[in-house]
C-alpha atoms as a PDB file:
ATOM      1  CA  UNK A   1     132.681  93.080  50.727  1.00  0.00           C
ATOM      2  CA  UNK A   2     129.739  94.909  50.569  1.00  0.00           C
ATOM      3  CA  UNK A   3     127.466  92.558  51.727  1.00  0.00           C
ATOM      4  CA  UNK A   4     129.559  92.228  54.686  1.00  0.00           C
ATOM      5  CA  UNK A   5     129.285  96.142  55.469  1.00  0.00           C
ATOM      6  CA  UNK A   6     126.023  96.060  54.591  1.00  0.00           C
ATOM      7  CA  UNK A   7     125.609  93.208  57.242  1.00  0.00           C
ATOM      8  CA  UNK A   8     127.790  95.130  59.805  1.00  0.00           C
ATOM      9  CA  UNK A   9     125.940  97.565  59.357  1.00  0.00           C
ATOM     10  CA  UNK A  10     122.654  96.464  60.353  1.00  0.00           C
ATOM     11  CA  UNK A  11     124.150  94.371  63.522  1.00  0.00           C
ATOM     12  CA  UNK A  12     125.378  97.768  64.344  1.00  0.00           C
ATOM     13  CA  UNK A  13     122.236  99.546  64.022  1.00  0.00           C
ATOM     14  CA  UNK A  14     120.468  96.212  65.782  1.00  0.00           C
ATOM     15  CA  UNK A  15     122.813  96.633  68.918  1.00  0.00           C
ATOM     16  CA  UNK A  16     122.153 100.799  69.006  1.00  0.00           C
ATOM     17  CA  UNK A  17     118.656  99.840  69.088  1.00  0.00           C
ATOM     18  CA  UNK A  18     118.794  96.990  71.835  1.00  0.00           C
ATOM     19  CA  UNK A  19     121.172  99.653  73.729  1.00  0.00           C
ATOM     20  CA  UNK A  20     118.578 102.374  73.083  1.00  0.00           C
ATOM     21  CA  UNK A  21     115.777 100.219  74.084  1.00  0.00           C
ATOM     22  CA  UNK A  22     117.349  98.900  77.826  1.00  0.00           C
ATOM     23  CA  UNK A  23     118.328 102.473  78.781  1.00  0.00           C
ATOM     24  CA  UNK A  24     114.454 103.397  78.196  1.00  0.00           C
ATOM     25  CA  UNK A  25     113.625 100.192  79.569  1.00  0.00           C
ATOM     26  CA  UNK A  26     116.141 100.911  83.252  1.00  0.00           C
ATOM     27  CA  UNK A  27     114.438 104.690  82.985  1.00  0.00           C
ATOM     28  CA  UNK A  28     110.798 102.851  83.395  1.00  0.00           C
ATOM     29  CA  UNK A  29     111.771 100.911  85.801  1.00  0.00           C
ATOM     30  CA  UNK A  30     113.263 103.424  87.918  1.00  0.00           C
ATOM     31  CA  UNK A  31     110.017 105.673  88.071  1.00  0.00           C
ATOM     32  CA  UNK A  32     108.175 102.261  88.504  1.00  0.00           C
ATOM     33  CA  UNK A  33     110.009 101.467  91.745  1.00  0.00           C
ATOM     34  CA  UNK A  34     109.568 104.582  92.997  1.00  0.00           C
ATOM     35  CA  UNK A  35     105.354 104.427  92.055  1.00  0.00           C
ATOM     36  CA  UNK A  36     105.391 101.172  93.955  1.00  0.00           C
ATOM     37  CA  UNK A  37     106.950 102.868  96.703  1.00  0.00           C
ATOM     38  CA  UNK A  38     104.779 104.712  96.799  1.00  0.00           C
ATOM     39  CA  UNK A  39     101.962 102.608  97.004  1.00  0.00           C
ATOM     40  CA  UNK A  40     103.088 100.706 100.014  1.00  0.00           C
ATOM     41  CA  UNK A  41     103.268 103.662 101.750  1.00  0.00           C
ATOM     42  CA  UNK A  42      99.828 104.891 100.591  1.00  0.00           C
ATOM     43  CA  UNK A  43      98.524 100.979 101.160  1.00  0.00           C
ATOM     44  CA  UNK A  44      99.651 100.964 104.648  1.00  0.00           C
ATOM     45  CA  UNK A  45      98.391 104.388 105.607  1.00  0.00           C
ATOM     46  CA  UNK A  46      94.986 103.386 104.130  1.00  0.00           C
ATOM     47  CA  UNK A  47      95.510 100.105 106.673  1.00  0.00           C
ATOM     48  CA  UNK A  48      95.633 102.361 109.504  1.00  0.00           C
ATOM     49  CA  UNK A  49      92.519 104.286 108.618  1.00  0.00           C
ATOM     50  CA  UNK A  50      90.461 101.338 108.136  1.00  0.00           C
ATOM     51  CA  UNK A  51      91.801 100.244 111.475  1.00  0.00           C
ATOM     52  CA  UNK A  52      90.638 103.177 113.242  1.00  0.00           C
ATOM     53  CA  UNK A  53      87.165 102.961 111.363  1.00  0.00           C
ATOM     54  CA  UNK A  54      86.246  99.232 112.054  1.00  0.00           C
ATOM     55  CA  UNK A  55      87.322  99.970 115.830  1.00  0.00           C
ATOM     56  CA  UNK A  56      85.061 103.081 115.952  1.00  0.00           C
ATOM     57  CA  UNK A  57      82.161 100.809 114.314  1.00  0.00           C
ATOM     58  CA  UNK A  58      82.481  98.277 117.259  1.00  0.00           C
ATOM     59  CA  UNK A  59      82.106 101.166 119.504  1.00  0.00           C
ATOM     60  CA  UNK A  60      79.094 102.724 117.952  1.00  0.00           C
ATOM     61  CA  UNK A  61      77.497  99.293 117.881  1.00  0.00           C
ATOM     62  CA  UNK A  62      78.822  98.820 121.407  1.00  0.00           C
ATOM     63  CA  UNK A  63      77.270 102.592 122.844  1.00  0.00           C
ATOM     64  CA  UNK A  64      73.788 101.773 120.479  1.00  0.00           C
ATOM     65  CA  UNK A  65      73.248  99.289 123.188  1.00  0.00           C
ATOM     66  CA  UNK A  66      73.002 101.428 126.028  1.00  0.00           C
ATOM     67  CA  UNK A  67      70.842 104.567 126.123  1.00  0.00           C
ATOM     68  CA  UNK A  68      71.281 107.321 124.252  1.00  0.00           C
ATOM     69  CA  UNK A  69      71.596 110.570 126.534  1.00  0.00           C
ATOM     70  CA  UNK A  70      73.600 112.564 128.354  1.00  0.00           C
ATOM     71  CA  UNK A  71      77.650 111.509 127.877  1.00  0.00           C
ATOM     72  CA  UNK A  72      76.525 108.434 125.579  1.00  0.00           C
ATOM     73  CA  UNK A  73      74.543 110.421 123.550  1.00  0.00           C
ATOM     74  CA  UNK A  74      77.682 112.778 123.073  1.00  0.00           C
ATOM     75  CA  UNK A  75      79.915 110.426 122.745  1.00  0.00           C
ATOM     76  CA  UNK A  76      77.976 107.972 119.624  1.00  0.00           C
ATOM     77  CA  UNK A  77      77.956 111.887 118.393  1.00  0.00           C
ATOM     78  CA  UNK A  78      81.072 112.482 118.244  1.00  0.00           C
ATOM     79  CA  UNK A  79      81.885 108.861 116.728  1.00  0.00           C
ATOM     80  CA  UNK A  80      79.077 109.388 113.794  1.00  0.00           C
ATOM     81  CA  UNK A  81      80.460 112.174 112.649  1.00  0.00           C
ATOM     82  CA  UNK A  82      83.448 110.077 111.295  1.00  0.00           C
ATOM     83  CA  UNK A  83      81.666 106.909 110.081  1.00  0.00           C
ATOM     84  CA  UNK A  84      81.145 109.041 106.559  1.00  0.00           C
ATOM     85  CA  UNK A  85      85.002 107.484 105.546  1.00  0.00           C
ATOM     86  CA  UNK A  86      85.227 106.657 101.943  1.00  0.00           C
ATOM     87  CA  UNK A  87      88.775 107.686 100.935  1.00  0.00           C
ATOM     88  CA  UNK A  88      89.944 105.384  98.069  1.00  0.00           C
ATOM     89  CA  UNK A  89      93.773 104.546  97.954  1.00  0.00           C
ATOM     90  CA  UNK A  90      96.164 106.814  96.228  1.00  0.00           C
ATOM     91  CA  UNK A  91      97.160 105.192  93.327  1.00  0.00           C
ATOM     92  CA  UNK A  92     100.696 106.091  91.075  1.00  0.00           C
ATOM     93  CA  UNK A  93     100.131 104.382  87.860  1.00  0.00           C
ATOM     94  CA  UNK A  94     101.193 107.289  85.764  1.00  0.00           C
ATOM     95  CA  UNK A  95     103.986 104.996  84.802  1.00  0.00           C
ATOM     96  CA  UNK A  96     102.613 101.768  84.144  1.00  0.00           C
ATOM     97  CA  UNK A  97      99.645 103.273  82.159  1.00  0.00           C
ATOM     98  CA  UNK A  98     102.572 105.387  80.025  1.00  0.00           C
ATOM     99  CA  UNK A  99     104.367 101.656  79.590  1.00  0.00           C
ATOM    100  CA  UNK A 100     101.043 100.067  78.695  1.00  0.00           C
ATOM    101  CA  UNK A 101      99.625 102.228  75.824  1.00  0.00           C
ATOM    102  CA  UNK A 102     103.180 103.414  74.220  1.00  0.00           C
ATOM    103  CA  UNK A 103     103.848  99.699  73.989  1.00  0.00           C
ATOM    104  CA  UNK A 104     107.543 100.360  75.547  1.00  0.00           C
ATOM    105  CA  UNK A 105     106.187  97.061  77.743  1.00  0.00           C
ATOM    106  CA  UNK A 106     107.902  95.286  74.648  1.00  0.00           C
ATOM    107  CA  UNK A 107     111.207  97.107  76.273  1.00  0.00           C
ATOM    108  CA  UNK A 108     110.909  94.683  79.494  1.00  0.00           C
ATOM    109  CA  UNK A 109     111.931  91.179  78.055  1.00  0.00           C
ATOM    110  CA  UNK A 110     111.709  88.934  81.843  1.00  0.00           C
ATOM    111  CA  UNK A 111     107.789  87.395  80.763  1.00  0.00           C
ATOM    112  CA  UNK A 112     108.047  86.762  84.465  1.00  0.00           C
ATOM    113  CA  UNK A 113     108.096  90.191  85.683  1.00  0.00           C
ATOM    114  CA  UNK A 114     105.547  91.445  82.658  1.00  0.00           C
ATOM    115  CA  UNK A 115     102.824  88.846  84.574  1.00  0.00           C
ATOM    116  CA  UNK A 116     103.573  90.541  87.946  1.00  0.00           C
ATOM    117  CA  UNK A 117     103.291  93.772  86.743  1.00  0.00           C
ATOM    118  CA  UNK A 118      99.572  93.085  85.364  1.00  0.00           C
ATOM    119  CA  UNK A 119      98.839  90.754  88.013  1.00  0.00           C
ATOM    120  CA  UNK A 120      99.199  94.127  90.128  1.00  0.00           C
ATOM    121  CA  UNK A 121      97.135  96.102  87.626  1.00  0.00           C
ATOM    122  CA  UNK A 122      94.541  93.639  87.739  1.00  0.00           C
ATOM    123  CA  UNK A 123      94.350  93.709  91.456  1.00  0.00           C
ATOM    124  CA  UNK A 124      94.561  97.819  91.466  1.00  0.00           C
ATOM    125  CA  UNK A 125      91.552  97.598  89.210  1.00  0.00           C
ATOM    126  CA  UNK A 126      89.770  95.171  91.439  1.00  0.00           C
ATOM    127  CA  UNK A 127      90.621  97.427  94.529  1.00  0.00           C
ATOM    128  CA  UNK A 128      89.436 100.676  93.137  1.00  0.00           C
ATOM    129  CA  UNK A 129      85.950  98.652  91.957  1.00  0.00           C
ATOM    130  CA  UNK A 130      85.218  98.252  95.467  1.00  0.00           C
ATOM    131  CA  UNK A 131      86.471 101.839  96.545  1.00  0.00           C
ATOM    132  CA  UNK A 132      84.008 102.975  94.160  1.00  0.00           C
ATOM    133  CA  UNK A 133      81.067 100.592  95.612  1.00  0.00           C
ATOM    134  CA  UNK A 134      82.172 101.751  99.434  1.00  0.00           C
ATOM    135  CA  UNK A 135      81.877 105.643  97.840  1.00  0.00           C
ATOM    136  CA  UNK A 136      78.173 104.826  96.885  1.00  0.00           C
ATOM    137  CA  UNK A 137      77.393 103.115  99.805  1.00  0.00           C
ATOM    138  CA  UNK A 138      78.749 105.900 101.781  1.00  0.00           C
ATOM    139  CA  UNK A 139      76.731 108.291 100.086  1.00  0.00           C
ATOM    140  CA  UNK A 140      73.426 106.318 101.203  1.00  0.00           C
ATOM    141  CA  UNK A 141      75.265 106.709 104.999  1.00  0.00           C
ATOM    142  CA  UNK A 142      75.792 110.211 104.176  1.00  0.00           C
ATOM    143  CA  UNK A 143      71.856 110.723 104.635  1.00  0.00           C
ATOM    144  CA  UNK A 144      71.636 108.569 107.743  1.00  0.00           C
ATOM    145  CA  UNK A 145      74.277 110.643 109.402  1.00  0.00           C
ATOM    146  CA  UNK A 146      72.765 113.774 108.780  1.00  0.00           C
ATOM    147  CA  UNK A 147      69.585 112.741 110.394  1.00  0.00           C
ATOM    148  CA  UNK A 148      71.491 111.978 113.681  1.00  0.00           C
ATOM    149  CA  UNK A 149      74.510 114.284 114.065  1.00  0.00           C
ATOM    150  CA  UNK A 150      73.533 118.252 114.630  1.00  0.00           C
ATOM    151  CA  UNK A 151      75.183 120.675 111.957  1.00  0.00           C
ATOM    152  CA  UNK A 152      76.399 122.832 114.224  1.00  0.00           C
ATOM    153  CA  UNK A 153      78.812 120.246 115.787  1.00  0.00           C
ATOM    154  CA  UNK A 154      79.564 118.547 112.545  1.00  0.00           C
ATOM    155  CA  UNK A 155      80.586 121.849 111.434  1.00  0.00           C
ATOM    156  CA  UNK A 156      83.023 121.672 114.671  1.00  0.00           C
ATOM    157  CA  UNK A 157      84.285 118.791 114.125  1.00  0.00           C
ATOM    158  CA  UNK A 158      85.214 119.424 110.211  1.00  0.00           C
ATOM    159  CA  UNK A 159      88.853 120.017 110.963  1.00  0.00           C
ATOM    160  CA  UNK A 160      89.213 117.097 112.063  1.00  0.00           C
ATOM    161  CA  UNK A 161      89.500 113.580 110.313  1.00  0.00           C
ATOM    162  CA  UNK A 162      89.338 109.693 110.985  1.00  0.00           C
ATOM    163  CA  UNK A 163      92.992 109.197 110.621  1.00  0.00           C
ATOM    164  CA  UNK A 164      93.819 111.997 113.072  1.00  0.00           C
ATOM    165  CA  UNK A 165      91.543 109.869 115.810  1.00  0.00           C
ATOM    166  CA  UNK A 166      94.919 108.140 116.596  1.00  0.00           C
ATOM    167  CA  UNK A 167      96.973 111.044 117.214  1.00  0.00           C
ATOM    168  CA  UNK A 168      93.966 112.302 119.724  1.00  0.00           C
ATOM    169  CA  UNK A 169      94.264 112.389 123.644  1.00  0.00           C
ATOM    170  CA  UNK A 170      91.480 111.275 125.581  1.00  0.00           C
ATOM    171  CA  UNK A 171      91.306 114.439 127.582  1.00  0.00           C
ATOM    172  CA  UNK A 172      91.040 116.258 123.817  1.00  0.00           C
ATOM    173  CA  UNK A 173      88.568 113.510 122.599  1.00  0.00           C
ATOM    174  CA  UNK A 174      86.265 114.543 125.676  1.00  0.00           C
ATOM    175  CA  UNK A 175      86.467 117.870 125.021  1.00  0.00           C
ATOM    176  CA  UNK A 176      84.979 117.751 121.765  1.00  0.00           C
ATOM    177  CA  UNK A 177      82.017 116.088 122.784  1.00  0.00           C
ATOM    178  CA  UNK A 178      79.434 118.350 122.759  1.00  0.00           C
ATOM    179  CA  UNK A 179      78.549 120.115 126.645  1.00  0.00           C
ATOM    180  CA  UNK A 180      74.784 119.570 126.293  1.00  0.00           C
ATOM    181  CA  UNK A 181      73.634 116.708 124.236  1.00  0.00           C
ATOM    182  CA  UNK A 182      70.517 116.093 122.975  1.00  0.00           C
ATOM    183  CA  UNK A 183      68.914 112.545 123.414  1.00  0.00           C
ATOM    184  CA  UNK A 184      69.259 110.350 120.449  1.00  0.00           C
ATOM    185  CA  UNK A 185      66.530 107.900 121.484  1.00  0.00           C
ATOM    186  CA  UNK A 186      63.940 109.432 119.424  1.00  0.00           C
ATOM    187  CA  UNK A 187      66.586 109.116 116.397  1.00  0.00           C
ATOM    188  CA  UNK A 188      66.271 105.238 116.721  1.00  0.00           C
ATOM    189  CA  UNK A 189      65.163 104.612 113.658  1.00  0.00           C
ATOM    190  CA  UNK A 190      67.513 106.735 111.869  1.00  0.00           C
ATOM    191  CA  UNK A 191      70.478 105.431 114.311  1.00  0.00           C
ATOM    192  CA  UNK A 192      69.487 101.753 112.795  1.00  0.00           C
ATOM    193  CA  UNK A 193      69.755 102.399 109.389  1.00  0.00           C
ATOM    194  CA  UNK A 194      73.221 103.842 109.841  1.00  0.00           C
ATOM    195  CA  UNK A 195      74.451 101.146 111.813  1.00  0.00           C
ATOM    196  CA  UNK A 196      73.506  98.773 109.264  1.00  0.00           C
ATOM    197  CA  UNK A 197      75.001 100.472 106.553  1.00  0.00           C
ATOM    198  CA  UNK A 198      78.245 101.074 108.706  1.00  0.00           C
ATOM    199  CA  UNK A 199      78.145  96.671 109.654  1.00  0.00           C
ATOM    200  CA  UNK A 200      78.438  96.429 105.804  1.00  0.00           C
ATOM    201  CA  UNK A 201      81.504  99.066 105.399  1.00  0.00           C
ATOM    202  CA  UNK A 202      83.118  97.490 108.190  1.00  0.00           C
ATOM    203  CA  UNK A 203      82.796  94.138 106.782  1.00  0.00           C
ATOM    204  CA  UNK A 204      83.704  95.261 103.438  1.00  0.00           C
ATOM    205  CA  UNK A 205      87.168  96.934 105.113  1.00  0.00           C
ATOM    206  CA  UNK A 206      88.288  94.178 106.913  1.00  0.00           C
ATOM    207  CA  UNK A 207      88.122  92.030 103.804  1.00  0.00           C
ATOM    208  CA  UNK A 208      89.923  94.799 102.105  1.00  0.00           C
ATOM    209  CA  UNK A 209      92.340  94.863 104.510  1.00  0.00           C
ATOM    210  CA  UNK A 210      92.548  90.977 104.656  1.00  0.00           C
ATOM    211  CA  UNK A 211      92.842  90.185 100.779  1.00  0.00           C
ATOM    212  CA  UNK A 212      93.633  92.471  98.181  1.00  0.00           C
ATOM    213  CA  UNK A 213      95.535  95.174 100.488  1.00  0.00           C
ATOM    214  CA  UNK A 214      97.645  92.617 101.907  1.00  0.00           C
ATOM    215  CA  UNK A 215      97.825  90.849  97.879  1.00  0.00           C
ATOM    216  CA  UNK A 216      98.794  94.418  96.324  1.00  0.00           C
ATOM    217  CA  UNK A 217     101.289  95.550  99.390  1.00  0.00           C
ATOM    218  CA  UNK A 218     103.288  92.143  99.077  1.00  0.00           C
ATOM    219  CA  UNK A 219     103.161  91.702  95.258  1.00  0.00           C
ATOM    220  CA  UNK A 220     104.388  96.111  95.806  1.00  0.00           C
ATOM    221  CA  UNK A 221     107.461  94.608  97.465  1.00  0.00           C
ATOM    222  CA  UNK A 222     108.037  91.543  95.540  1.00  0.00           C
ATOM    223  CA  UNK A 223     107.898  93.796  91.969  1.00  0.00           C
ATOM    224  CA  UNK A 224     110.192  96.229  93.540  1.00  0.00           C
ATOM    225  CA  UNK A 225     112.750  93.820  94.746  1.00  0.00           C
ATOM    226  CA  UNK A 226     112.340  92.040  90.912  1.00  0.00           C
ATOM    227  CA  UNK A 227     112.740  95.399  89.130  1.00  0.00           C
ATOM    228  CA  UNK A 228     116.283  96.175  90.700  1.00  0.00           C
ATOM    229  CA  UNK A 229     117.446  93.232  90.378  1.00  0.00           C
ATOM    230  CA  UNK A 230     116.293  92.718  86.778  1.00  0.00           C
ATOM    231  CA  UNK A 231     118.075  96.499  85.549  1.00  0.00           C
ATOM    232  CA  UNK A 232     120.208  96.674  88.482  1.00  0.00           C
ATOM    233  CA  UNK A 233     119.215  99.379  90.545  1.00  0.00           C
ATOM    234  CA  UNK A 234     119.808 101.010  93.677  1.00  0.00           C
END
């Protein structure tokens, strides 16, 4: 008889634990959801920058063709003053990184769903690698833009940012250009080495937006359809 109390007792305590254990486990997954939400949003609004950027690259490339004065030269202006773009993603991992070094991933029993989640990690990793390459590269196109754009009117156009180009009227767009330009052609050389550097962010985005962005957005929705089902959520 006391054996068997004794063993009662432990399957007791066993089950209290396991009970313990999914309630943390449906808690995680909750705020994970919601961080992978999250992401999708941030993911897609990053798209839409990177959009905007690669389109305002063609253009500069586009107006370097012609020559620089008057309304050209005010207009490649205007457009160089938002080439310095090297906003990394928002990332929530708050959760994840809370799972990973408590060791509560132990909590999440589908192996299935554990390789997701760090396939994602790895690929958030990967991302932010490059976001920190694009950073120092934009910090060499820093120097090129300053040669070309005037302080004064970067000063103007401050308030404004690259995402916000979307949202802009062409009547407002014109009106920001500045009245009396200077001529850039004597800034050739300095206009070439930006360009260049810009080619290689542009290149770099559309890959971004091609591979991983796309990768990390869909595996986003597939680990947030998996995690409700798996704890049955909302």
């Amino acid at each position: 008889m006391l054996f068997l109390a004794v063993f009662c007792g432990f399957l007791a305590e066993n089950l209290r634990e396991h009970k313990i254990e999914h309630i943390r486990a449906k808690d995680f997954a909750k705020s994970l959801v919601k961080d992978l939400q999250n992401d999708t949003i941030a993911i897609h609004a990053h798209k839409k920058s990177a959009g905007i950027y690669i389109t305002i690259a063609d253009s500069l490339l586009s107006l370097s063709k012609t020559r620089l004065d008057g309304r050209v030269s005010s207009q490649f202006s205007f457009y160089t003053r938002f080439m310095y773009w090297t906003v990394p993603i928002s990332w929530n991992r708050a959760t994840f990184e809370q799972i990973k070094n408590s060791g509560i991933l132990r909590y999440f029993k589908n192996y299935q769903l554990l390789e997701k989640l760090m396939k994602y990690d790895a690929l958030v990793n990967d991302i932010e690698s490059e976001a920190y390459n694009r950073q120092v590269r934009g910090n060499l196109l820093l120097k090129h833009i300053n040669e070309i754009i005037e302080p004064g009117y970067h000063q103007k156009l401050s308030q404004y940012f690259l995402v916000s180009l979307d949202t802009l009227s062409r009547e407002t767009m014109e009106n920001l250009y500045p009245t009396n330009p200077e001529s850039l052609e004597n800034k050739r050389n300095e206009i070439r080495g930006m360009l260049n550097m810009i080619v290689v962010q542009q290149r770099n985005l559309q890959r971004d937006i091609n591979i991983p962005w796309k990768q990390a957005e869909e595996l986003s929705i597939e680990l947030i359809s998996d995690l409700k089902k798996e704890f049955h959520l909302k």
